[in-house]
Protein backbone atom coordinates (compact mmCIF):
# COMPACT_ATOMS: atom_id res chain seq x y z
CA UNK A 1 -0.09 -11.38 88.86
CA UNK A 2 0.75 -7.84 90.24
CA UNK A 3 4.80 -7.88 90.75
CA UNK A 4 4.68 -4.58 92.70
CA UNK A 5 4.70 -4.91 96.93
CA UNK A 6 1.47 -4.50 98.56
CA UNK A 7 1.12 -0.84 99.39
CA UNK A 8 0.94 -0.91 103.78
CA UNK A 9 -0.32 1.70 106.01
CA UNK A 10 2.41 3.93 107.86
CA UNK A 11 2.80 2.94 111.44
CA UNK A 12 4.69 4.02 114.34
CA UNK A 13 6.51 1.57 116.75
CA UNK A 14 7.41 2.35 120.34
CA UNK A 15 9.76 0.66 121.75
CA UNK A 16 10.69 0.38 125.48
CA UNK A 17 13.62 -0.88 127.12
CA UNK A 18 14.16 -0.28 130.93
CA UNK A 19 17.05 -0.72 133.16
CA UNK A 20 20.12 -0.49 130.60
CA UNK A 21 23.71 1.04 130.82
CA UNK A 22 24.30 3.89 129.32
CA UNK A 23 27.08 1.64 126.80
CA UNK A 24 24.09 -1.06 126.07
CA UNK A 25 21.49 1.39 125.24
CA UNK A 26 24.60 3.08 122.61
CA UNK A 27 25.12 -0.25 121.38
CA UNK A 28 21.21 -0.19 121.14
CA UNK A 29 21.82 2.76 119.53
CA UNK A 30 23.86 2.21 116.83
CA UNK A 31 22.02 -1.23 115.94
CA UNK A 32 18.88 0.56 115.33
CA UNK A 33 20.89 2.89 112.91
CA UNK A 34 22.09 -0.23 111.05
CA UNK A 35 18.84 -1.47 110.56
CA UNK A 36 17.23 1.92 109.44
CA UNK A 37 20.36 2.06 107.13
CA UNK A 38 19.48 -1.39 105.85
CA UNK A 39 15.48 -0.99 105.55
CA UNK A 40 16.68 2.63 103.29
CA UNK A 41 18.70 1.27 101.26
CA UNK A 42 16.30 -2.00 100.66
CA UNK A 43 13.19 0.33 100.39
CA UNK A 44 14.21 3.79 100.14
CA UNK A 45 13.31 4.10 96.29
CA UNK A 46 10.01 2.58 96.69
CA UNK A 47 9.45 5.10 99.16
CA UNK A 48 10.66 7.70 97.21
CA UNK A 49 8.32 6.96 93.92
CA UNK A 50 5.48 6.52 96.22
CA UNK A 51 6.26 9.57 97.02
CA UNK A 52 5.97 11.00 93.79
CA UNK A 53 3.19 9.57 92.52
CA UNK A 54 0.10 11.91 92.88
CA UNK A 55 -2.16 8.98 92.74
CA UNK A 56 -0.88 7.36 95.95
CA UNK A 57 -3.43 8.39 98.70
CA UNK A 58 -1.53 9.38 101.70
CA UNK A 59 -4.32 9.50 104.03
CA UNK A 60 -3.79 13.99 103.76
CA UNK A 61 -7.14 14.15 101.50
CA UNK A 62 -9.56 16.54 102.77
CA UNK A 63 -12.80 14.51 103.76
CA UNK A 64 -16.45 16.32 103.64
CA UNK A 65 -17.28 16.74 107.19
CA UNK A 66 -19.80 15.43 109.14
CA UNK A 67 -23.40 16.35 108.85
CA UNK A 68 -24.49 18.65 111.86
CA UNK A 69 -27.37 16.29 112.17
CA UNK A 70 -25.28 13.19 112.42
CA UNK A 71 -25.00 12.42 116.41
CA UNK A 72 -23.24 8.97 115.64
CA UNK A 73 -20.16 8.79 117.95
CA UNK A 74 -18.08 7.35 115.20
């Protein structure tokens, strides 16, 4: 059995929040700084060896490009 974490894309997350005083969306604020602080300091050296390790595809590969005779949309 493989101990190591499955390896996940990278995403982005958006998040929207509407009609909130300027001293909730601080508190807002400095949660979401706890949390990154928390994910970092649970993750952070994972991320830091992945990002080390010249193996690890990070999706920056250069792909052939696309035959001139391919008219597929995809």
């Amino acid at each position: 059995m493989n101990s190591s974490s499955p390896q996940l894309p990278s995403s982005i997350a958006s998040v929207l929040i509407t009609a909130i005083t300027p001293r909730e969306a601080e508190r807002l604020i400095d949660l979401l700084g706890q949390l990154q602080a928390a994910l970092w300091e649970v993750h952070g050296e994972a991320i830091l060896a992945a990002g080390d390790d010249p193996t690890q595809d990070d999706g920056t590969a250069e792909h052939p490009s696309p035959s001139p005779d391919d008219d597929s949309p995809f």
